[in-house]
C-alpha atoms as a PDB file:
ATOM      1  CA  UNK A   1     -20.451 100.861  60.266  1.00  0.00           C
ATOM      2  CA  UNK A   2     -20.924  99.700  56.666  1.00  0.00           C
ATOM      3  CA  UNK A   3     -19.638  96.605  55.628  1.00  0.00           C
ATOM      4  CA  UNK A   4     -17.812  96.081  52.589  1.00  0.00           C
ATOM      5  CA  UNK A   5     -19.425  93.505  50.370  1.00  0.00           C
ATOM      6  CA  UNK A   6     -17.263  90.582  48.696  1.00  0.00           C
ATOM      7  CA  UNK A   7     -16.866  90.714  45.149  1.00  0.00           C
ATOM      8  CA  UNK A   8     -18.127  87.205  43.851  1.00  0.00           C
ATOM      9  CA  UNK A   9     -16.106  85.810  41.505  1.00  0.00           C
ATOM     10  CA  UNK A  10     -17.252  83.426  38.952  1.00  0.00           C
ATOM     11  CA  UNK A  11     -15.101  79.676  39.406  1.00  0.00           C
ATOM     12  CA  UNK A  12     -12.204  79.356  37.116  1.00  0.00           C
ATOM     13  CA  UNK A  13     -13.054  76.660  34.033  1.00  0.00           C
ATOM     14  CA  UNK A  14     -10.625  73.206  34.146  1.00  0.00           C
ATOM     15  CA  UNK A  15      -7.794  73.529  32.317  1.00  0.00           C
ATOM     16  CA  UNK A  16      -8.522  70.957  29.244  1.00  0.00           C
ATOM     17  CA  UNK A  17      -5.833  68.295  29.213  1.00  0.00           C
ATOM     18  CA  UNK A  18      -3.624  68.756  25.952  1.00  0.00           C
ATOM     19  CA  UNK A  19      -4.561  66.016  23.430  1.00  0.00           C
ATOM     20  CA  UNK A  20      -1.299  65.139  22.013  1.00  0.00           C
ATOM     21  CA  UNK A  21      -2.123  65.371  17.981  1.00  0.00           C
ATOM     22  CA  UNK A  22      -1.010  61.639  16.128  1.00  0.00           C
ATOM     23  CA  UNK A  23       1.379  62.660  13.373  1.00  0.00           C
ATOM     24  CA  UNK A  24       2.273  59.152  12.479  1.00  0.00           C
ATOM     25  CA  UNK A  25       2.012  58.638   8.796  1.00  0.00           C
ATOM     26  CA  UNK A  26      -0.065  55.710   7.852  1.00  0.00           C
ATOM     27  CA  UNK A  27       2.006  53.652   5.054  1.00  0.00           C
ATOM     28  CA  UNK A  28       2.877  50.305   3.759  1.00  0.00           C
ATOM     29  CA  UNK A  29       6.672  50.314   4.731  1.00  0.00           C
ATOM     30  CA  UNK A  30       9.558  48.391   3.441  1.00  0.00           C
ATOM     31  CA  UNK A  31      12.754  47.271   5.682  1.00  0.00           C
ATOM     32  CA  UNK A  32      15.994  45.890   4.259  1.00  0.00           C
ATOM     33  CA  UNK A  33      19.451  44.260   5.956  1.00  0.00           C
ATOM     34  CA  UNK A  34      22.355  46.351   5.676  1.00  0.00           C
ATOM     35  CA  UNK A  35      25.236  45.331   3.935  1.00  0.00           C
ATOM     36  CA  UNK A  36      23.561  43.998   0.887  1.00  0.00           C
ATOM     37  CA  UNK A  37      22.475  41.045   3.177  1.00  0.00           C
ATOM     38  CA  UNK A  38      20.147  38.570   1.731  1.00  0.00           C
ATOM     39  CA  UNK A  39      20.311  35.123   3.833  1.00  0.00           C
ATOM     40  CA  UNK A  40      16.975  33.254   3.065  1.00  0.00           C
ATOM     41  CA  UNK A  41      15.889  34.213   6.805  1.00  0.00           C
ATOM     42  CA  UNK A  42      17.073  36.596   9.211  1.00  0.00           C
ATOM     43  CA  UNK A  43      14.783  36.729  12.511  1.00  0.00           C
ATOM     44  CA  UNK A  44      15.316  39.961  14.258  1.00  0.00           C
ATOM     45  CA  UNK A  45      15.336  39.883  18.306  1.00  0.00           C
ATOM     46  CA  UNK A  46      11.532  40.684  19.034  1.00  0.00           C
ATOM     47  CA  UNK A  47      11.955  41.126  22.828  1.00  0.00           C
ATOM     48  CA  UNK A  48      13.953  42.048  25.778  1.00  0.00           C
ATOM     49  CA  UNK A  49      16.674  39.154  27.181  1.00  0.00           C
ATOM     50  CA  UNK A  50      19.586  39.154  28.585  1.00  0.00           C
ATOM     51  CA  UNK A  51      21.368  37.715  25.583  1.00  0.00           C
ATOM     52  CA  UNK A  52      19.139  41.170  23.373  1.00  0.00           C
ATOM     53  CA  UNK A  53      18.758  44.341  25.179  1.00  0.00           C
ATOM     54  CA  UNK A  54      15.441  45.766  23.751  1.00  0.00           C
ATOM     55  CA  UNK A  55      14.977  48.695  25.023  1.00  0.00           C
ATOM     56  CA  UNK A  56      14.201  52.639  23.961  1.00  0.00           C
ATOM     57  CA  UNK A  57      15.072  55.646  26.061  1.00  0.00           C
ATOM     58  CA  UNK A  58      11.948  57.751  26.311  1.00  0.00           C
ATOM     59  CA  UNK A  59      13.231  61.492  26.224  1.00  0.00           C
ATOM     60  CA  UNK A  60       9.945  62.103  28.014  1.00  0.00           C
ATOM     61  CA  UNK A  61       9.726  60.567  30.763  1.00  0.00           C
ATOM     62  CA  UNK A  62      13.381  60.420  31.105  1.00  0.00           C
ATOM     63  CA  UNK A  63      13.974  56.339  31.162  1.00  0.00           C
ATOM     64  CA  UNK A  64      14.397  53.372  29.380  1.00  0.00           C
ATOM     65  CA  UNK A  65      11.523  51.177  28.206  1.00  0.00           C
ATOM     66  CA  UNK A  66      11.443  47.880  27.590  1.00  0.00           C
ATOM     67  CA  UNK A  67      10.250  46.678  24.551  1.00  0.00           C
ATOM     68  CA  UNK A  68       8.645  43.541  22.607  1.00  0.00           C
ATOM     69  CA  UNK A  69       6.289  43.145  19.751  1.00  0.00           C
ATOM     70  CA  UNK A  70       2.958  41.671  20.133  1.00  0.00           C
ATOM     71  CA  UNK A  71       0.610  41.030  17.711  1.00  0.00           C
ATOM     72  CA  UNK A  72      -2.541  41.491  19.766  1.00  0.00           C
ATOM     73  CA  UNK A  73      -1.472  44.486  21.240  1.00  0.00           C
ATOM     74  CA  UNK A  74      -1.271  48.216  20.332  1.00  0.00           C
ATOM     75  CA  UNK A  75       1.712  49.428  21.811  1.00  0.00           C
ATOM     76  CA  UNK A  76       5.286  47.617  21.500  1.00  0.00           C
ATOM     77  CA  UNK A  77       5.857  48.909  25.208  1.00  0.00           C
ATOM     78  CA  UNK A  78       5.474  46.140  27.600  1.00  0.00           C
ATOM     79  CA  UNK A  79       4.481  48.454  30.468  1.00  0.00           C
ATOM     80  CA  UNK A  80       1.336  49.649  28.455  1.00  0.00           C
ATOM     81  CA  UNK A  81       0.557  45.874  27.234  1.00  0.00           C
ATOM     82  CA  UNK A  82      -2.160  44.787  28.977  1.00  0.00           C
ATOM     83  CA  UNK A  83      -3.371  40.869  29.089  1.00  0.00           C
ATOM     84  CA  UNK A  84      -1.629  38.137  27.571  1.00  0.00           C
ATOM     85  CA  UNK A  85       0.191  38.880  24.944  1.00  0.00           C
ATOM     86  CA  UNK A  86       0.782  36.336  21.298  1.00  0.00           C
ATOM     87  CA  UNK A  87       4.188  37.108  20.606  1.00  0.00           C
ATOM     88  CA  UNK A  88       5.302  36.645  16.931  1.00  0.00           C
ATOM     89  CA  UNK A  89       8.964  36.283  15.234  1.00  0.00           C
ATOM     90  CA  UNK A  90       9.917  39.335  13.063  1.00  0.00           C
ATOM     91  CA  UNK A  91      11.838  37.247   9.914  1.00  0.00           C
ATOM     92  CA  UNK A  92      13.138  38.779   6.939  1.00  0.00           C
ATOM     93  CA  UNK A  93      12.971  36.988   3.906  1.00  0.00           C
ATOM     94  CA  UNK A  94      16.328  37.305   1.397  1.00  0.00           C
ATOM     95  CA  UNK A  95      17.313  40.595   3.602  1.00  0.00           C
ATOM     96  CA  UNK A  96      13.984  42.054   2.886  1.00  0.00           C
ATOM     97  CA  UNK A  97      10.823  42.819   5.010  1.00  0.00           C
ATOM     98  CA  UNK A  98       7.161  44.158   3.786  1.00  0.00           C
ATOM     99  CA  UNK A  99       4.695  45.377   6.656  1.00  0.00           C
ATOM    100  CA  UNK A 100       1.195  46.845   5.672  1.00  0.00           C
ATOM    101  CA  UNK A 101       0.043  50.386   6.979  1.00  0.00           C
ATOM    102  CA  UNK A 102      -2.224  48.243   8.853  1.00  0.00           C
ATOM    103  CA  UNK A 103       0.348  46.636  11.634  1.00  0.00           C
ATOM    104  CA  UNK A 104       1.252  50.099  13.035  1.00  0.00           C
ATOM    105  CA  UNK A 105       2.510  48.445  15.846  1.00  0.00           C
ATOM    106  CA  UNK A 106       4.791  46.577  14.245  1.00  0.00           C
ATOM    107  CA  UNK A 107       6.400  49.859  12.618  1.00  0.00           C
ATOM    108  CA  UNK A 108       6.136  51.856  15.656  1.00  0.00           C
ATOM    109  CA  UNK A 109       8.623  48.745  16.639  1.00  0.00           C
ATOM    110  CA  UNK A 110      10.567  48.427  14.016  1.00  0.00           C
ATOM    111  CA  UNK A 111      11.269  52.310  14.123  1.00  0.00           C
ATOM    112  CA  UNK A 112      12.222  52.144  17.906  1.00  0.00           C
ATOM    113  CA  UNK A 113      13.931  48.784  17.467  1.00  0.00           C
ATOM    114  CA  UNK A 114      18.212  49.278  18.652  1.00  0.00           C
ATOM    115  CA  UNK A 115      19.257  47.399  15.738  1.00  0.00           C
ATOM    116  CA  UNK A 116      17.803  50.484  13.106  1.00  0.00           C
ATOM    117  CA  UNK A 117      20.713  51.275  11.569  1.00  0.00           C
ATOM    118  CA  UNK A 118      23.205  48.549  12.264  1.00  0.00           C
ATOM    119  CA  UNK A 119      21.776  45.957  10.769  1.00  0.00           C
ATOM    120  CA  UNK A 120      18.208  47.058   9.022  1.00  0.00           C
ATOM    121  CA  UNK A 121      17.215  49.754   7.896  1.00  0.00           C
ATOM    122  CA  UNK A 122      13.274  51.366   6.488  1.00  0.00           C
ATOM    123  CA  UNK A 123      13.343  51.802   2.780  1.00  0.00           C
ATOM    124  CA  UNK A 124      13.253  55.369   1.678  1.00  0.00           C
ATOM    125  CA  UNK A 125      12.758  56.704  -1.534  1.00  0.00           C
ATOM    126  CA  UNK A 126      14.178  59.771  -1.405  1.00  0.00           C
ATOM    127  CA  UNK A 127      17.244  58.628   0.503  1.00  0.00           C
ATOM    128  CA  UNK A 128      18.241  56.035  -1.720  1.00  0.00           C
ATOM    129  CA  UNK A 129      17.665  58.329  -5.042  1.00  0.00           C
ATOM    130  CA  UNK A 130      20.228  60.872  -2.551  1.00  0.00           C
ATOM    131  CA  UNK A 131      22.303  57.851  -2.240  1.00  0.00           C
ATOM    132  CA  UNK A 132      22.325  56.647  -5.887  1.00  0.00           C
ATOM    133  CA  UNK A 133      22.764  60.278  -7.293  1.00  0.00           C
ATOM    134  CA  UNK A 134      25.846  60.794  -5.230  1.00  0.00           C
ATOM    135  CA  UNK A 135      27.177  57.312  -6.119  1.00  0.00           C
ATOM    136  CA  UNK A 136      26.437  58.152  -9.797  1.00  0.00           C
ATOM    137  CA  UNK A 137      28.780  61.355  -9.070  1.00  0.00           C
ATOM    138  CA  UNK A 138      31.589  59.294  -7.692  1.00  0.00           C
ATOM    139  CA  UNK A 139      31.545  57.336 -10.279  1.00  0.00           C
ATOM    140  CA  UNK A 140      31.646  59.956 -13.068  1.00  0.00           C
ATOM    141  CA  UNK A 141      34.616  61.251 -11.246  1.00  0.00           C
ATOM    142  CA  UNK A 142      36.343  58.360 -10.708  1.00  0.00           C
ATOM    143  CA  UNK A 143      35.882  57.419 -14.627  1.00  0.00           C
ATOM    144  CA  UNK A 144      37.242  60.907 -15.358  1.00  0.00           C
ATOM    145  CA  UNK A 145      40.500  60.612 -13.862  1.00  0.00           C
ATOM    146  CA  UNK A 146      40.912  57.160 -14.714  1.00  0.00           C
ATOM    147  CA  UNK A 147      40.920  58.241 -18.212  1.00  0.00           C
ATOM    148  CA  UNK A 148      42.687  61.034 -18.248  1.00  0.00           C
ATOM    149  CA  UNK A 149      45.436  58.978 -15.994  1.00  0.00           C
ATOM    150  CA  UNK A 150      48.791  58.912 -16.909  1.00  0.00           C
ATOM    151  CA  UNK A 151      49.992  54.897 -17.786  1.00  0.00           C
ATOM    152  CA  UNK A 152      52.851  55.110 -14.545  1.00  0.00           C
ATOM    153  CA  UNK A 153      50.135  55.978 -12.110  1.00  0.00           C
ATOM    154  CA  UNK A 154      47.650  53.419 -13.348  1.00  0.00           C
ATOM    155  CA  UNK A 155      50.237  51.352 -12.763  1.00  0.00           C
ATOM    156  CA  UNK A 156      50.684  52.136  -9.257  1.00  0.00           C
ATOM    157  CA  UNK A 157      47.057  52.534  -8.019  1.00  0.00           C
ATOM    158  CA  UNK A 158      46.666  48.870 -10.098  1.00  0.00           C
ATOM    159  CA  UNK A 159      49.247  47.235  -8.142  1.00  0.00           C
ATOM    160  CA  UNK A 160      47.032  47.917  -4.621  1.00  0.00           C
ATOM    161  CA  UNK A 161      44.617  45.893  -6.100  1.00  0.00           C
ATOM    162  CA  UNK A 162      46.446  43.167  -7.676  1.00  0.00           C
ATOM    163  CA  UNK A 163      49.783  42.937  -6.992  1.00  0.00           C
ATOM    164  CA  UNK A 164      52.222  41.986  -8.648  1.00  0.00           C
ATOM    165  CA  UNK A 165      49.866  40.457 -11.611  1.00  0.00           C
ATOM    166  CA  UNK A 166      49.944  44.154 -12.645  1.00  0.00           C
ATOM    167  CA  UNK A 167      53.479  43.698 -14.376  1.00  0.00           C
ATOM    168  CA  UNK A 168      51.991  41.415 -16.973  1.00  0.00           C
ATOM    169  CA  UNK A 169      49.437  43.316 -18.785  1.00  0.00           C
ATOM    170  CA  UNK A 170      49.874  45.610 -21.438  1.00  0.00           C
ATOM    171  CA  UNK A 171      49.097  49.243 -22.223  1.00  0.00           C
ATOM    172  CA  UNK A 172      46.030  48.646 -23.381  1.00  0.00           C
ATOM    173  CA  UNK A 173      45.494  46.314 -20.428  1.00  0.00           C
ATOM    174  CA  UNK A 174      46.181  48.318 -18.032  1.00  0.00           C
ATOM    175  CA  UNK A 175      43.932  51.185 -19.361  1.00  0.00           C
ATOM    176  CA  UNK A 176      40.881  48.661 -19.199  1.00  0.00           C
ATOM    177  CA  UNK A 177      41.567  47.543 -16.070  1.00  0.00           C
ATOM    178  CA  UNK A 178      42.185  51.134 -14.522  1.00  0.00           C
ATOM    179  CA  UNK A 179      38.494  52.300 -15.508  1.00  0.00           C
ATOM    180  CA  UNK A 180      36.992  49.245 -14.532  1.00  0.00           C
ATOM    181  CA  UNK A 181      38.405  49.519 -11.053  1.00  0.00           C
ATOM    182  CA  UNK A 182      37.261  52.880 -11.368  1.00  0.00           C
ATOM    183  CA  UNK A 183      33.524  52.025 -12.445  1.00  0.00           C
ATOM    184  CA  UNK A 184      33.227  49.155  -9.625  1.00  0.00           C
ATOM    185  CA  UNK A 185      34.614  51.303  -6.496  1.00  0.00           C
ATOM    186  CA  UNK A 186      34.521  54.585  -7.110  1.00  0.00           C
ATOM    187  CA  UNK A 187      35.305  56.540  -3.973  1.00  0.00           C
ATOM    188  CA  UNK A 188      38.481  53.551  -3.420  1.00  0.00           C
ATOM    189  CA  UNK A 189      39.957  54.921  -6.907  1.00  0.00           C
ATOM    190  CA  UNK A 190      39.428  58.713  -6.097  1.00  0.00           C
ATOM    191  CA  UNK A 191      41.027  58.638  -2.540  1.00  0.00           C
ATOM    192  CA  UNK A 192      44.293  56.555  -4.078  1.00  0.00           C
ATOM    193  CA  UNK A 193      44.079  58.840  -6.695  1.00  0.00           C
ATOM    194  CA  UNK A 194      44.679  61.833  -4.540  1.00  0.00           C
ATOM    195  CA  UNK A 195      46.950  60.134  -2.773  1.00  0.00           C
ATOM    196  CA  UNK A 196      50.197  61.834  -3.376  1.00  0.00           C
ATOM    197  CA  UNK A 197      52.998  58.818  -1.929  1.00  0.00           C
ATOM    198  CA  UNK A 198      50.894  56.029  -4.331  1.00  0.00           C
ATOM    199  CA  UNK A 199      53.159  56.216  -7.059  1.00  0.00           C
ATOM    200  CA  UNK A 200      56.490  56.652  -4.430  1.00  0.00           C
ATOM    201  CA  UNK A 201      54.887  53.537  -3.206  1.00  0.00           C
ATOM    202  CA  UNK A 202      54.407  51.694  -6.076  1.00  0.00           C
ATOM    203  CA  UNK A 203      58.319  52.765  -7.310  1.00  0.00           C
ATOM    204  CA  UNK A 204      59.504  51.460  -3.814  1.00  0.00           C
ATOM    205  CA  UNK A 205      57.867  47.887  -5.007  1.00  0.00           C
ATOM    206  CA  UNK A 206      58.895  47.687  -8.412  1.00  0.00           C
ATOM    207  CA  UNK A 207      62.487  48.453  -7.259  1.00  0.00           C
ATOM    208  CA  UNK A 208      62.343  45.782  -4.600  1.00  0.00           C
ATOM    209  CA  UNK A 209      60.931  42.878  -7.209  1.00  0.00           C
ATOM    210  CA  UNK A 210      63.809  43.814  -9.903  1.00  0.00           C
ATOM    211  CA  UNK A 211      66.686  43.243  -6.723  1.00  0.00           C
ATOM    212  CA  UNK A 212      67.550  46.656  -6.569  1.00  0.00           C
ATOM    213  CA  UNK A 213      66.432  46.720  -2.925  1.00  0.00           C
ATOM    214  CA  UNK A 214      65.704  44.338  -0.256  1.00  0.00           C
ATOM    215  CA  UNK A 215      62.962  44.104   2.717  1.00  0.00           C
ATOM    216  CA  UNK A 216      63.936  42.207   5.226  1.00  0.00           C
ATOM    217  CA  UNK A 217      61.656  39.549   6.447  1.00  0.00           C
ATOM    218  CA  UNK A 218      60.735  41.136   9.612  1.00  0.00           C
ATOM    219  CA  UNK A 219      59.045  43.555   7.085  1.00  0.00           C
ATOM    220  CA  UNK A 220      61.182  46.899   9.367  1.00  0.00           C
ATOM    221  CA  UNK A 221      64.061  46.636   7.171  1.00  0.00           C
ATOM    222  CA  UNK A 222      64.957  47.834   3.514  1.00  0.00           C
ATOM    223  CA  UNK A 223      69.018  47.766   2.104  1.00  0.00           C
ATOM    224  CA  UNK A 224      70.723  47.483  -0.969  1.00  0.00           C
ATOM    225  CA  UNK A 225      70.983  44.280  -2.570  1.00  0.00           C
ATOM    226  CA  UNK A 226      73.714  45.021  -4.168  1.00  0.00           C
ATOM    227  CA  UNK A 227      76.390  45.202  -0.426  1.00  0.00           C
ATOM    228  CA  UNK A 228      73.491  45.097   2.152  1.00  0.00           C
ATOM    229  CA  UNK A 229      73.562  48.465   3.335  1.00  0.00           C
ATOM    230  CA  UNK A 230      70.189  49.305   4.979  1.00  0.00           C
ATOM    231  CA  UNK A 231      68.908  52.101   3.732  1.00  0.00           C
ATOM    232  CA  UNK A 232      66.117  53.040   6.244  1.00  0.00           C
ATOM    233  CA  UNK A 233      64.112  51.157   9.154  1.00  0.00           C
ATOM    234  CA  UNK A 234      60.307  50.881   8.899  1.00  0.00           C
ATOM    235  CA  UNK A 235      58.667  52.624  12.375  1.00  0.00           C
ATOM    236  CA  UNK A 236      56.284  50.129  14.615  1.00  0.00           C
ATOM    237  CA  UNK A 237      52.736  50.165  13.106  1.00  0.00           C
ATOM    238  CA  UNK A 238      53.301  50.986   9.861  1.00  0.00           C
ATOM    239  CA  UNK A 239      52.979  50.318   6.008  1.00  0.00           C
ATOM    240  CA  UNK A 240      57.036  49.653   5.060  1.00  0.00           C
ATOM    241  CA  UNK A 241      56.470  50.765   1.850  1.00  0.00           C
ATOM    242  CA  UNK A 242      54.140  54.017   2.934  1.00  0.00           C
ATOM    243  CA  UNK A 243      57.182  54.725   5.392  1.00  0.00           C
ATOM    244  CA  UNK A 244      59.626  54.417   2.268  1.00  0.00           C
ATOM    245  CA  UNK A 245      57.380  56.534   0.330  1.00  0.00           C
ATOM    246  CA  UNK A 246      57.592  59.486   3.087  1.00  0.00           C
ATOM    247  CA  UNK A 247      61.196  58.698   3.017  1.00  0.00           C
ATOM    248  CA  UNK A 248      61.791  59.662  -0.167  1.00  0.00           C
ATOM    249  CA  UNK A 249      60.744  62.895   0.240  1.00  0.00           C
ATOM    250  CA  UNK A 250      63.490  63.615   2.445  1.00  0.00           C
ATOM    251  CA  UNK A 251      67.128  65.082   1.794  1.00  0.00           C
ATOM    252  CA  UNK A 252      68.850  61.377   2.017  1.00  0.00           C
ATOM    253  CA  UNK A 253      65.996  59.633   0.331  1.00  0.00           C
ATOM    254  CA  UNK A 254      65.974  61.734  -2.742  1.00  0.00           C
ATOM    255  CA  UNK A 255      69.028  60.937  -3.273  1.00  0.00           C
ATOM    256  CA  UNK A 256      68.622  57.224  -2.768  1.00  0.00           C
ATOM    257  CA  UNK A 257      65.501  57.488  -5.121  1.00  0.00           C
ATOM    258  CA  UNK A 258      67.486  58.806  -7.858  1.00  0.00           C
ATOM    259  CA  UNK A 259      69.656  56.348  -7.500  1.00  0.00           C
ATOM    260  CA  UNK A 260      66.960  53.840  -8.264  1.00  0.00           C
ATOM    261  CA  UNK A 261      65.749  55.754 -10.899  1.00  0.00           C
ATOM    262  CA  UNK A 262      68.758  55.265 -12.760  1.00  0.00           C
ATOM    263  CA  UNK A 263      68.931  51.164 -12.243  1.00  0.00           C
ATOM    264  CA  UNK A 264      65.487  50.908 -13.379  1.00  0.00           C
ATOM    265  CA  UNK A 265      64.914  48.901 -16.342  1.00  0.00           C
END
């Protein structure tokens, strides 16, 4: 009988172990508070305690690592710290903080750190000019339609800012005022701008200081002054004079707000 012979086959080659390629980006990096915070020292929680949870979910392994900066150590992982380990206070100075390209470990940390975002944040250029460019937009905006703002309404988007201080200044006054408010928050001036019940607002509280109409001083309800009649009841939770503003909108409250109109001075 013949006999089959058995193809040799040459080994399979190892399967190389992937070498993970480093795509961090060696930089000096700068690190501010948030909130235009600039106490003469801030130190930021540097490792895990019970009073600071420090820790980083690792998407790879699927876990949460704990976490504490070391200067004599590579990795801001305590699991892959090896030795003892000279910990070090991370402080900023007048809300700001400077490391060199050369502590990567202390960016790797500062980047992984819980409090990114909430209360510092890394300095970027780009971002900010974003940032700035958008404000700059706002504020063109907001200047805009302060300007081109009828005296009535400048009157009435005034008065959320100042009160009742708004019924001494003049024309000219109020025009300043109006595009300065504008200048120093814009996005505040555009959104009261749109805001439709301001001025309904504003004519609810200039006929309650001239005694046309009276709030009660559980703030809920509004009447005549003139025979106490109420007029309308404020719901829980809100605003009495945003509720008196919707109010007026509606078949009774028209009428009632031309009413006003007419004792105006």
């Amino acid at each position: 009988m013949e006999t089959k012979e058995k193809k040799k086959t040459a080994p399979k080659a190892a399967a190389k172990p992937e070498v993970k390629k480093d795509l961090w980006e060696y930089k000096d990096r700068n690190y501010y508070l948030m909130g235009n915070k600039t106490p003469l020292t801030y130190t930021l929680p540097s490792r895990h305690s019970r009073r600071f949870s420090l820790v980083w979910f690792d998407p790879e392994l699927g876990y949460e690592r704990e976490m504490r900066y070391a200067t004599n150590q590579k990795s801001c992982f305590v699991d892959e710290q090896q030795g003892p380990c000279t910990l070090k206070h991370v402080v900023f100075e007048k809300g700001m903080l400077t490391v060199p390209k050369q502590q990567r470990n202390l960016q790797e940390f500062l980047n992984k750190h819980p409090h990114k975002g909430i209360i510092f944040q890394e300095f970027d250029p780009v971002l900010e000019a974003v940032d700035e460019l958008e404000y700059i937009e706002y504020e063109m905006t907001a200047l805009n339609l302060a300007y081109e703002m009828d005296i009535d309404k400048s009157e009435a988007i005034l008065r959320t800012e100042i009160g009742s201080e708004v019924n001494k200044l003049s024309s000219k006054e109020l025009k300043r005022d109006i595009l300065l408010f504008a200048k120093r928050n814009p996005v505040l001036f555009i959104s009261l701008a749109e805001d439709e019940n301001v001025e309904l607002r504003n004519f609810a509280i200039v006929a309650r200081e001239q005694g046309i109409i009276t709030l009660d001083g559980d703030q809920r309800t509004f009447k005549w002054a003139a025979n106490g009649r109420k007029l309308m009841t404020t719901p829980f939770d809100e605003s009495p004079y945003s509720a008196m503003a919707a109010w007026f909108k509606t078949d009774e409250g028209l009428e009632v707000y031309n009413s006003i109109q007419k004792k105006l001075k």
